[in-house]
C-alpha atoms as a PDB file:
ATOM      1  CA  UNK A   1      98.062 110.575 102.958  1.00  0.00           C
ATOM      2  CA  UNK A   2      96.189 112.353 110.294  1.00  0.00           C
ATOM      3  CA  UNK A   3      94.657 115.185 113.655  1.00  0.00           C
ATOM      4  CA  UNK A   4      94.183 113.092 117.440  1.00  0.00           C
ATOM      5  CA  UNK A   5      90.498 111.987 117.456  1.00  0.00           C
ATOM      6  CA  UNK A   6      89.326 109.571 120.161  1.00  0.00           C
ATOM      7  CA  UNK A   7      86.653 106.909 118.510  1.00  0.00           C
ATOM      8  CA  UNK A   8      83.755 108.147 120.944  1.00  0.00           C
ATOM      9  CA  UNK A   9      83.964 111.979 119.432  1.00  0.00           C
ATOM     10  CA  UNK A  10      84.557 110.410 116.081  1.00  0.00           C
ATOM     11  CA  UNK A  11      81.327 108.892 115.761  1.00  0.00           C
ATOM     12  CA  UNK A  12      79.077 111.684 116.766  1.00  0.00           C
ATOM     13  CA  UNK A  13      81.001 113.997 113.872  1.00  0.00           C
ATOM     14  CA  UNK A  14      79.907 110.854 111.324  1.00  0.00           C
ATOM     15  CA  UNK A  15      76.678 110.556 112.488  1.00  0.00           C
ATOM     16  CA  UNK A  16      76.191 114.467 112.037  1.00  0.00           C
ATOM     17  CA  UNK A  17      77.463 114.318 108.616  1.00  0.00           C
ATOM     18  CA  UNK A  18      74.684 111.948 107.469  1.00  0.00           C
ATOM     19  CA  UNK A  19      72.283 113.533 108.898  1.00  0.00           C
ATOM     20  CA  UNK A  20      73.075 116.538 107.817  1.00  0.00           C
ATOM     21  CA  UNK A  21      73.595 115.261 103.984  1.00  0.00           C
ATOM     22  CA  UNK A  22      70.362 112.961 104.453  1.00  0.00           C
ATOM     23  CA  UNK A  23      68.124 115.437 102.825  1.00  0.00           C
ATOM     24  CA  UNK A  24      69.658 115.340  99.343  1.00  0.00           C
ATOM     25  CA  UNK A  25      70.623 111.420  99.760  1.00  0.00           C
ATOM     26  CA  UNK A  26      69.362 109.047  96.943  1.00  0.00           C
ATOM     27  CA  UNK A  27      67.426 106.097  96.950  1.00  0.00           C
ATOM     28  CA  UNK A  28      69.142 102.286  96.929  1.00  0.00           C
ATOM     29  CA  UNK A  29      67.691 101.694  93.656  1.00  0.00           C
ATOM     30  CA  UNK A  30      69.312 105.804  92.152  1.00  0.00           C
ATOM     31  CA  UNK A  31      72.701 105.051  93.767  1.00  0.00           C
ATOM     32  CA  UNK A  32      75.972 104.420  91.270  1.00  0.00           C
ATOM     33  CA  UNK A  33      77.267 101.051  91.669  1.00  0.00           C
ATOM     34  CA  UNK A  34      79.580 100.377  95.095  1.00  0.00           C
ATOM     35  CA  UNK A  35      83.175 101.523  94.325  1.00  0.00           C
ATOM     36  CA  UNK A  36      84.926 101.111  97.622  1.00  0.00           C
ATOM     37  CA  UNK A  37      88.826 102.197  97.749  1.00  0.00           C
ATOM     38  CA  UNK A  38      90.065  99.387  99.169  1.00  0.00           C
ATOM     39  CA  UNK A  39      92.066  97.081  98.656  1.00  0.00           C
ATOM     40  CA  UNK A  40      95.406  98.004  97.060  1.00  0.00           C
ATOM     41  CA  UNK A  41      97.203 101.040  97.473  1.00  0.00           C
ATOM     42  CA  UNK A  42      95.982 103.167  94.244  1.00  0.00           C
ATOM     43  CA  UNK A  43      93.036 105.508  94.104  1.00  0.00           C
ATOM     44  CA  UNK A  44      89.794 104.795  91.731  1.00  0.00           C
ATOM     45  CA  UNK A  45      88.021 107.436  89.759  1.00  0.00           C
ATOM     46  CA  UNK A  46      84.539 106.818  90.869  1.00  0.00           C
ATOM     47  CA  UNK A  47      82.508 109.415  93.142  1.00  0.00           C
ATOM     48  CA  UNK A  48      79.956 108.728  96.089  1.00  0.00           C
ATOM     49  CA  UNK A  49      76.637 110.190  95.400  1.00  0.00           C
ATOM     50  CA  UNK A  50      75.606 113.101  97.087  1.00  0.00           C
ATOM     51  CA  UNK A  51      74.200 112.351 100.295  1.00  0.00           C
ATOM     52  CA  UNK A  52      75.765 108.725 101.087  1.00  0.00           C
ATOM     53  CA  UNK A  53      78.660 107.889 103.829  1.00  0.00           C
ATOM     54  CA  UNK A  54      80.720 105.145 103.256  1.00  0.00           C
ATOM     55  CA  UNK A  55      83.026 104.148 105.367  1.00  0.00           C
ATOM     56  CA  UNK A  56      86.245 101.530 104.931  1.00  0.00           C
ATOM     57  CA  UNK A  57      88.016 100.162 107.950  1.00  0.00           C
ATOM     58  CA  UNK A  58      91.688  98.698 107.512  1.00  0.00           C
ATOM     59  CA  UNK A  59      90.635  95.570 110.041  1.00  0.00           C
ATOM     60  CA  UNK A  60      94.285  94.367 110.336  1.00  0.00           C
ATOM     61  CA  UNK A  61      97.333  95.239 108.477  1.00  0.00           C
ATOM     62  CA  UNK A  62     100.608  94.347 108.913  1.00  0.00           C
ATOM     63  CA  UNK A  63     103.954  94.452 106.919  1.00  0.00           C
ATOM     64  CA  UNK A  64     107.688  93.173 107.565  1.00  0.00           C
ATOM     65  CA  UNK A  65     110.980  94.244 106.577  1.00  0.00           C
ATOM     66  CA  UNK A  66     114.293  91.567 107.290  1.00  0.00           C
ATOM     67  CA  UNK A  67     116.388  93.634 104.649  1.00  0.00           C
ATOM     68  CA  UNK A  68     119.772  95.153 106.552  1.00  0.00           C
ATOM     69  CA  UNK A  69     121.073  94.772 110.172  1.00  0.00           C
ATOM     70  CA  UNK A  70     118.124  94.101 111.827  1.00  0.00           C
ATOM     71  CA  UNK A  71     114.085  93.536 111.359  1.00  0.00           C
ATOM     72  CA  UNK A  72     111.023  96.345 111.748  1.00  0.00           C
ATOM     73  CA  UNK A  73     107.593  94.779 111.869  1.00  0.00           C
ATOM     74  CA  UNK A  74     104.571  97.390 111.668  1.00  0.00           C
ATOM     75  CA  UNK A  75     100.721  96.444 112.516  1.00  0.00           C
ATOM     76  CA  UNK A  76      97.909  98.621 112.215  1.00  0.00           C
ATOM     77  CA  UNK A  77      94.283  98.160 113.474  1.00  0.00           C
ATOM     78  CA  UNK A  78      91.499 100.037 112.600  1.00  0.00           C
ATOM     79  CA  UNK A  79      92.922 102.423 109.980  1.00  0.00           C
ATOM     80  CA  UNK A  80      89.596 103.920 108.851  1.00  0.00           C
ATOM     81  CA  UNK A  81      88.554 106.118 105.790  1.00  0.00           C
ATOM     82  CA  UNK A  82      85.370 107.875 105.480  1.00  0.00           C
ATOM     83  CA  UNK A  83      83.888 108.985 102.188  1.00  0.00           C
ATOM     84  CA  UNK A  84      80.807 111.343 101.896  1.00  0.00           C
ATOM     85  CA  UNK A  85      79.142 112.826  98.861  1.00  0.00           C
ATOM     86  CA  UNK A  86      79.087 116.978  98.275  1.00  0.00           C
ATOM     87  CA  UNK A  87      77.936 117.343  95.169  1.00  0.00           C
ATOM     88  CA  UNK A  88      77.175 115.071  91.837  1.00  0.00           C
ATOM     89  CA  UNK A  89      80.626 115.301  90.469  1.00  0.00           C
ATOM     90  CA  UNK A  90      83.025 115.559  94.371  1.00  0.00           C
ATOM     91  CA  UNK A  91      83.314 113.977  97.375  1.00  0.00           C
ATOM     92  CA  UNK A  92      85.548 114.525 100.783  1.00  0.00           C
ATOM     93  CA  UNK A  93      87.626 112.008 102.725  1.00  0.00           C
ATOM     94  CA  UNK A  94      88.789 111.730 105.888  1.00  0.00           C
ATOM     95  CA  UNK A  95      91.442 108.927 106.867  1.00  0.00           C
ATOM     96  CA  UNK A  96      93.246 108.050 110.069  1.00  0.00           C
ATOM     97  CA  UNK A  97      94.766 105.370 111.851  1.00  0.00           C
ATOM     98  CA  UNK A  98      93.982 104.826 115.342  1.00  0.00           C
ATOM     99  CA  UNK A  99      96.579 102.403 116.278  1.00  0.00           C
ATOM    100  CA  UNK A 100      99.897 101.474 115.145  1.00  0.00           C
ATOM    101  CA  UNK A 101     102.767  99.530 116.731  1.00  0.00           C
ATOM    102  CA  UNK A 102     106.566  99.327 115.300  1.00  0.00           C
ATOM    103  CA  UNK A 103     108.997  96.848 116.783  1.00  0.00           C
ATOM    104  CA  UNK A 104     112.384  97.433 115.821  1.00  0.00           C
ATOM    105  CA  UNK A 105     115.232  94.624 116.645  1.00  0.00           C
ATOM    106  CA  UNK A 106     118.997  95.382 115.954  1.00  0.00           C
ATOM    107  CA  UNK A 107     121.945  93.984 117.832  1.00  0.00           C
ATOM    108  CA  UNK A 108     119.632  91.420 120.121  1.00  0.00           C
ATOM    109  CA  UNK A 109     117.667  95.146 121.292  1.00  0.00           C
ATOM    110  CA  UNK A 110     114.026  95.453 120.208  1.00  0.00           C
ATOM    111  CA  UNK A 111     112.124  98.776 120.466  1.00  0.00           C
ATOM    112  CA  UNK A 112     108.793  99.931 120.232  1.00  0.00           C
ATOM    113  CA  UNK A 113     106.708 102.390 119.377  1.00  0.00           C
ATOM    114  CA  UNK A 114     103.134 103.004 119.385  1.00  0.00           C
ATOM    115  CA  UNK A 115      99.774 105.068 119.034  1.00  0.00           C
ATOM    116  CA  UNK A 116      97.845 107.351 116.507  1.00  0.00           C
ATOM    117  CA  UNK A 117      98.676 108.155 113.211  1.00  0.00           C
ATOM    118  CA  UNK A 118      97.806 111.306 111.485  1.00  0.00           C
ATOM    119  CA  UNK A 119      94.870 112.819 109.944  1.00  0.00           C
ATOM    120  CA  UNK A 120      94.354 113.080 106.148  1.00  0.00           C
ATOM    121  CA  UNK A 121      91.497 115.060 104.541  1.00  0.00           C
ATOM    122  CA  UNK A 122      91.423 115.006 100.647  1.00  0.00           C
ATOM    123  CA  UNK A 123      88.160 116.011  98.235  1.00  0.00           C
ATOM    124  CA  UNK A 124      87.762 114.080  94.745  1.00  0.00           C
ATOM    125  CA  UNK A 125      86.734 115.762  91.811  1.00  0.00           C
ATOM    126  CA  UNK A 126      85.478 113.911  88.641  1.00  0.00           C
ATOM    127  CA  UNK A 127      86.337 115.428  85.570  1.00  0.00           C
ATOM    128  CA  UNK A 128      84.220 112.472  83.456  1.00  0.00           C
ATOM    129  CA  UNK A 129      82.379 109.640  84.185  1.00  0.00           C
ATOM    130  CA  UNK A 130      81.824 109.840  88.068  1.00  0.00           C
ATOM    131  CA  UNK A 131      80.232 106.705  88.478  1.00  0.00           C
ATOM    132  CA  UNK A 132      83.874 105.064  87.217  1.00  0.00           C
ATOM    133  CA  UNK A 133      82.400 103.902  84.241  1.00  0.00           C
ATOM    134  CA  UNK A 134      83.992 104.136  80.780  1.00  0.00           C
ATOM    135  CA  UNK A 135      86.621 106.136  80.675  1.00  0.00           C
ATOM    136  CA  UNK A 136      87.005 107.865  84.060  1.00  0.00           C
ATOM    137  CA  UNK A 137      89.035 110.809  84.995  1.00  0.00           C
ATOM    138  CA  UNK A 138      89.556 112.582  88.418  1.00  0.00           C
ATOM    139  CA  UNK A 139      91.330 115.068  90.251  1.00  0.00           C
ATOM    140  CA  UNK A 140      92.473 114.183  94.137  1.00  0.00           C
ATOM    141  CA  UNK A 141      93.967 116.784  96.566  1.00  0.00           C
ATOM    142  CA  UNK A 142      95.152 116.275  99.861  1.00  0.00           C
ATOM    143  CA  UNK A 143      96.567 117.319 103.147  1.00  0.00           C
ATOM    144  CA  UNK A 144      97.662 115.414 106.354  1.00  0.00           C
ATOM    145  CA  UNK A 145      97.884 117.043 109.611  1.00  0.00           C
ATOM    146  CA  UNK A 146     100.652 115.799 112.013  1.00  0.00           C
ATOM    147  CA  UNK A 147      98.693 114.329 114.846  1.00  0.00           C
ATOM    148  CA  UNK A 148     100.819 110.855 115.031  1.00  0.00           C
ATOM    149  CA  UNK A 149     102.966 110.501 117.424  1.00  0.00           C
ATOM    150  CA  UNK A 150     106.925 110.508 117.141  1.00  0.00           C
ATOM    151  CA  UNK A 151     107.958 107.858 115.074  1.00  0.00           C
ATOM    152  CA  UNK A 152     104.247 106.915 113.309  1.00  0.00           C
ATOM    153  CA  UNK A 153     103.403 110.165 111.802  1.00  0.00           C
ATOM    154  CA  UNK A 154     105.392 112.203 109.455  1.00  0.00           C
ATOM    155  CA  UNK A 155     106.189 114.563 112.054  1.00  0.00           C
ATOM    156  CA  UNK A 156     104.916 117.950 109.637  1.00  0.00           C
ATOM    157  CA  UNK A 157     102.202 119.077 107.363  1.00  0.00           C
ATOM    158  CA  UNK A 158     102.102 116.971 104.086  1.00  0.00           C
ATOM    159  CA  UNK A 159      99.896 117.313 100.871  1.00  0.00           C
ATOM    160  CA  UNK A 160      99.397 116.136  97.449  1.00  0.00           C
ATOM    161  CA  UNK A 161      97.209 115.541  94.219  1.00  0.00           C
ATOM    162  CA  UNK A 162      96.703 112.442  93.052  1.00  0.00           C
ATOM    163  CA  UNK A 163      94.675 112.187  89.241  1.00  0.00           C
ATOM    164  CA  UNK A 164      92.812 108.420  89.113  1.00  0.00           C
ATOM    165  CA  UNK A 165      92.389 107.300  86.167  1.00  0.00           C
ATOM    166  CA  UNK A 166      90.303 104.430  84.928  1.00  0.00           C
ATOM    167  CA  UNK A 167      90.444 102.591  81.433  1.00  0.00           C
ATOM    168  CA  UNK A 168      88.311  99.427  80.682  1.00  0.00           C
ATOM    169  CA  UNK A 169      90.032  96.554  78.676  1.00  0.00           C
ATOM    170  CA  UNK A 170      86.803  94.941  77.623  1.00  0.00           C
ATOM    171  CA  UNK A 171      85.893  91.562  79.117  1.00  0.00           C
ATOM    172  CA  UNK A 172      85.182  92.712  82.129  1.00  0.00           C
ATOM    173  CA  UNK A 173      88.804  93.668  82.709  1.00  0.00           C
ATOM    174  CA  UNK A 174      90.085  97.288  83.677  1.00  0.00           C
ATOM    175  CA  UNK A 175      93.065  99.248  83.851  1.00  0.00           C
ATOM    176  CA  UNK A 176      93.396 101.619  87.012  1.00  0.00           C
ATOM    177  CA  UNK A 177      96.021 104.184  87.170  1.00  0.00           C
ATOM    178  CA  UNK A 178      97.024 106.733  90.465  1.00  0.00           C
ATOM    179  CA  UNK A 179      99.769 109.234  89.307  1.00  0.00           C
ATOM    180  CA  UNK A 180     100.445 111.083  92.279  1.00  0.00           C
ATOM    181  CA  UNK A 181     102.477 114.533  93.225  1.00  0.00           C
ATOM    182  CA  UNK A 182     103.526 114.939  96.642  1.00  0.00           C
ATOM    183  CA  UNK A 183     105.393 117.612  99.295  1.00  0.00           C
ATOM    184  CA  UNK A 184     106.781 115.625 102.178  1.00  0.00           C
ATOM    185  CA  UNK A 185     108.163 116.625 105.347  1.00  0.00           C
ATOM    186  CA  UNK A 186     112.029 115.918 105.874  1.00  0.00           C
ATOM    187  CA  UNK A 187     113.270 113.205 107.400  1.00  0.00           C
ATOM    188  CA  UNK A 188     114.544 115.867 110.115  1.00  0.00           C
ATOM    189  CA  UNK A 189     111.242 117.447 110.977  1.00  0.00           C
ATOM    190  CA  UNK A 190     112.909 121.056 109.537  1.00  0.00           C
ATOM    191  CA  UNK A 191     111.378 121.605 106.065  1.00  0.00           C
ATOM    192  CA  UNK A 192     109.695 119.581 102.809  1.00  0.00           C
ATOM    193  CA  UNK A 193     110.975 118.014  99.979  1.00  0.00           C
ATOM    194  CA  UNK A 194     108.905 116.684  96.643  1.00  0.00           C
ATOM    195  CA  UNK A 195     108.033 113.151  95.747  1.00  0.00           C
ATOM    196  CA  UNK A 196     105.899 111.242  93.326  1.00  0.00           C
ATOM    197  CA  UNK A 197     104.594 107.845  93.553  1.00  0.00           C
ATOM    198  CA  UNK A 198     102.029 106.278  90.909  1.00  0.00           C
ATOM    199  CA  UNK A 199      99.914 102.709  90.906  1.00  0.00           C
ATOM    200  CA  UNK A 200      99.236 100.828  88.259  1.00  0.00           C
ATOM    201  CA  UNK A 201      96.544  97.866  88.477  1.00  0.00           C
ATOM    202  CA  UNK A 202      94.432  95.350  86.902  1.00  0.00           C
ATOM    203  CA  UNK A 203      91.388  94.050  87.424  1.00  0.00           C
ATOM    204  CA  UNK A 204      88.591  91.637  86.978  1.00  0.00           C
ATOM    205  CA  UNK A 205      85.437  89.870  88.714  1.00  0.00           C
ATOM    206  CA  UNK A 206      85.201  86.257  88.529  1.00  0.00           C
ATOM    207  CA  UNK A 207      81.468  85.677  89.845  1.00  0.00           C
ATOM    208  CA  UNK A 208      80.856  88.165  93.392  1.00  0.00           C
ATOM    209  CA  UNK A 209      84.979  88.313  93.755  1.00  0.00           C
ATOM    210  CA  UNK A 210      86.873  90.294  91.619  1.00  0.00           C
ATOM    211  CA  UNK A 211      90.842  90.185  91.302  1.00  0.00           C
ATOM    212  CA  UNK A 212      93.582  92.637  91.101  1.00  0.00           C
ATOM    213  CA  UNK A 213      96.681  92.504  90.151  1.00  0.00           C
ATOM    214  CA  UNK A 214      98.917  96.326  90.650  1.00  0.00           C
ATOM    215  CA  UNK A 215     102.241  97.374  90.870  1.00  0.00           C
ATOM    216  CA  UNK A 216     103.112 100.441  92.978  1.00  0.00           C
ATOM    217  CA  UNK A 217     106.116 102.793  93.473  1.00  0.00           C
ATOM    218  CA  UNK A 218     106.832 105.961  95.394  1.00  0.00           C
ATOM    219  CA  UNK A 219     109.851 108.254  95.464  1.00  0.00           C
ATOM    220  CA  UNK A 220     111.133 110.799  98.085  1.00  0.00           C
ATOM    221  CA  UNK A 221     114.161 113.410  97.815  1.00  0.00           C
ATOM    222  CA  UNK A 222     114.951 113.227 101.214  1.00  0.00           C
ATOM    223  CA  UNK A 223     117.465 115.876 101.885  1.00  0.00           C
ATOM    224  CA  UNK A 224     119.216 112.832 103.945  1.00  0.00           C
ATOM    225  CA  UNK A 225     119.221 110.875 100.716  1.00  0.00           C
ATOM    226  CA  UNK A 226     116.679 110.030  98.524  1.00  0.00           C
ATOM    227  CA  UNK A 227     114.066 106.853  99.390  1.00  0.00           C
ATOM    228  CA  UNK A 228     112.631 104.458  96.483  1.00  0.00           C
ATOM    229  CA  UNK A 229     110.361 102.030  97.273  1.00  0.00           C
ATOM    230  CA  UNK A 230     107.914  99.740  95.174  1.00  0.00           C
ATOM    231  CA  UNK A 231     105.648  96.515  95.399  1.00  0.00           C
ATOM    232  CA  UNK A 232     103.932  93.947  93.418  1.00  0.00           C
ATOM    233  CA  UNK A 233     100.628  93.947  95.053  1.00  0.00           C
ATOM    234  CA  UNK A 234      97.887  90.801  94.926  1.00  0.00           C
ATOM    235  CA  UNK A 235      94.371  91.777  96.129  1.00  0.00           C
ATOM    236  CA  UNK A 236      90.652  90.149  96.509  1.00  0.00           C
ATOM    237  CA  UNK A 237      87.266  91.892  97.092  1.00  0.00           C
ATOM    238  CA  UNK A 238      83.835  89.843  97.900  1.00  0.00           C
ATOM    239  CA  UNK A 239      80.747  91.419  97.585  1.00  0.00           C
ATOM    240  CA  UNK A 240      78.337  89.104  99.324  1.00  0.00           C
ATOM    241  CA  UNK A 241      75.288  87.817  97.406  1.00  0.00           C
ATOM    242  CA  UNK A 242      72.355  89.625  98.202  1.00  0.00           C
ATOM    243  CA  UNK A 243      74.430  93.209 100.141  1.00  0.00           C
ATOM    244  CA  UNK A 244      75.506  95.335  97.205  1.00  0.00           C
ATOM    245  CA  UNK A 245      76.479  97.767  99.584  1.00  0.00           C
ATOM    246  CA  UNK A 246      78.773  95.445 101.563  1.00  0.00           C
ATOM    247  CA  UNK A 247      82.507  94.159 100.562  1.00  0.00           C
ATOM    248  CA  UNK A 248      85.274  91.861 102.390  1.00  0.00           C
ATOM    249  CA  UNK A 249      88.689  92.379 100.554  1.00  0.00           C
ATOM    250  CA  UNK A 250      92.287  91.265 101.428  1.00  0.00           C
ATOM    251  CA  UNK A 251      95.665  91.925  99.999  1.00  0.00           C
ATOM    252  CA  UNK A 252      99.086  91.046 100.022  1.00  0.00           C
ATOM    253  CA  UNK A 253     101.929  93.298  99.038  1.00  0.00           C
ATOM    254  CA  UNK A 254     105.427  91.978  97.993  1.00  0.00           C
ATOM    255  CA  UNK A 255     108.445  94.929  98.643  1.00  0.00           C
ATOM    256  CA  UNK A 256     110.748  94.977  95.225  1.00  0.00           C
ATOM    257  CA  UNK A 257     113.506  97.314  96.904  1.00  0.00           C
ATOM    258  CA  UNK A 258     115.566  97.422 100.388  1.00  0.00           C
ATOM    259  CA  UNK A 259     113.523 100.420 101.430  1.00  0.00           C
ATOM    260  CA  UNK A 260     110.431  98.551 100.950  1.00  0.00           C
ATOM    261  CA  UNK A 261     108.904  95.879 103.748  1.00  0.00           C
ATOM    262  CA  UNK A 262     109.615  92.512 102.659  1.00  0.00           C
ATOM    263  CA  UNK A 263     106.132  91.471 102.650  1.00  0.00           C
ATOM    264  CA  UNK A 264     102.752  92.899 103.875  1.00  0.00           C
ATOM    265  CA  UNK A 265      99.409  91.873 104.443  1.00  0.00           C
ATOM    266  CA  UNK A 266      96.097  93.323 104.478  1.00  0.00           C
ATOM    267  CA  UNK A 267      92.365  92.810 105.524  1.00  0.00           C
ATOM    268  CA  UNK A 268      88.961  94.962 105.661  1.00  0.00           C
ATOM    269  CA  UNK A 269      86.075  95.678 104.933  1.00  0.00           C
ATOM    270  CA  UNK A 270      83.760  98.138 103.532  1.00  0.00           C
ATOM    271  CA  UNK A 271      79.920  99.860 104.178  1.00  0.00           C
ATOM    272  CA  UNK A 272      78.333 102.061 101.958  1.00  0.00           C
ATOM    273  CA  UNK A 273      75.190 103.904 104.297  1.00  0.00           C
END
C-alpha cells in the first residue's frame, strides 16, 4: 500500500485536518479504546472516532536478504501513517515513506539507491463493531500513487481491498485476520497483474505490553514469473502507564521463502490527538 510531499507542507495539511474535524471531535473520556495499526504487517478492524488524528511513525525499519548471489539490505526512516475519523463507522489513511535506502552487493559491486516512497490513501469501513470489540468486521480499499523514485516505488498506480477481521479467543487473547486483494503494477512498468496476500495473528496483553504472534504471506503473478513471499512475524506494543493515547511497539519479521528478506526489524511509535 505513495505522491512526493516534503515534511514542511505535510504538516500544515495535518494540522488543517484537525482543525477542520475539531468541531465534531469527542472528549478523552467518549473516545473508543487506542487501536493503533502498528506493529505487524496485518490490518485491525477497529475505527478512529470522528474527529481524532492519529498518527504512527515507522521510527526505523530495516530488513536483509543473503538468499542467492549476492545480499540487498533495505532501511527506512520515518515511514508515517496518518489516520483521521469521517464518520462513526469510516476513517481515511494516508501512508508514505519519506526515506528509503537499498544497497545491493553482487560480484564484490555494491549499489544504491535512495529517496521517497509512494503515497497510499485507503478509507476503512466497519461493517460491525467499530470500536474492534467482539466480533469485528471491516472493509479496506486502497490506492497508491507512484511518487517513489526508480527502484523504491512500484513504478505505476496500485490498489486493493483488504477485509480485517477480528475474533476474540477469550482470555484476553484474539485472533486478527487481513485477507487482502490486490492489482499490482508489472515488474516492467507496462501494465498490472493480480495478487493476494493475507495475515494471520495472535494476540495478548501481559500487564501494559501486549504480544503478537502472526504469520504473513503475499503472492504476485508477475508476468516475469510469479513472486511468493511469507514471514513468521514476532511483535511488542507498550502502552505507558498513565498515556492511553501513547504506544512504543517493535517487531521482528523472519522471511520463510527465497523471495522474502532473511530477517527484518522494526520500531515506532504511535499518537492518538
Amino acid at each position: 500500500m505513495r505522491h512526493l510531499l516534503s515534511c514542511a507542507s505535510f504538516g500544515p495539511v495535518l494540522a488543517g485536518l484537525a482543525l477542520a474535524t475539531s468541531a465534531q471531535a469527542q472528549t478523552p473520556a467518549e473516545r473508543r479504546d487506542f487501536c493503533p495499526d502498528r506493529p505487524g504487517k496485518g490490518s485491525p478492524s477497529c475505527i478512529v472516532d470522528v474527529g481524532v488524528v492519529q498518527a504512527e511513525l515507522g521510527v526505523f525499519d530495516a530488513s536483509f536478504q543473503r538468499s542467492g548471489p549476492g545480499s540487498t539490505d533495505t532501511y527506512a526512516v520515518s515511514d508515517i501513517q496518518v489516520r483521521f475519523g469521517l464518520t462513526p463507522m469510516m476513517e481515511g489513511q494516508v501512508l508514505w515513506t519519506p526515506y528509503t535506502q537499498i544497497r545491493e552487493r553482487a560480484d564484490g559491486q555494491t549499489e544504491r539507491t535512495e529517496g521517497v516512497g509512494d503515497v497510499t490513501f485507503a478509507l476503512r469501513r466497519s461493517l460491525k463493531n467499530p470500536d474492534g470489540s467482539g466480533f469485528s468486521v471491516a472493509l479496506q480499499p486502497f490506492v497508491s500513487a507512484p511518487t517513489g523514485k526508480s527502484g523504491i516505488g512500484a513504478g505505476g498506480w496500485q490498489g486493493g481491498l483488504v477485509a480485517p477481521i477480528s475474533i476474540p479467543l477469550g482470555g484476553d487473547l484474539s485472533l486478527g485476520l487481513a485477507p487482502q486483494l490486490d492489482l499490482l503494477a508489472d515488474g516492467d512498468g507496462h501494465g498490472t497483474h493480480w495478487g493476494w496476500a493475507g495475515a494471520a495473528g495472535l494476540s495478548k496483553p501481559f500487564g501494559a505490553v501486549t504480544w503478537g504472534l502472526e504469520l504473513w504471506a503475499a503472492v504476485g503473478d508477475d508476468p516475469a514469473g510469479r513472486v511468493t513471499q511469507a514471514s513468521l512475524d514476532l511483535t511488542l506494543a507498550w502502552t505507558p502507564a498513565g498515556h492511553e493515547d501513547l504506544q512504543f511497539d517493535a517487531g521482528l519479521y523472519g522471511g520463510l521463502t527465497k523471495e522474502t528478506p532473511d530477517l527484518a526489524v522494526g520500531i515506532g511509535l504511535s499518537r492518538r490527538f
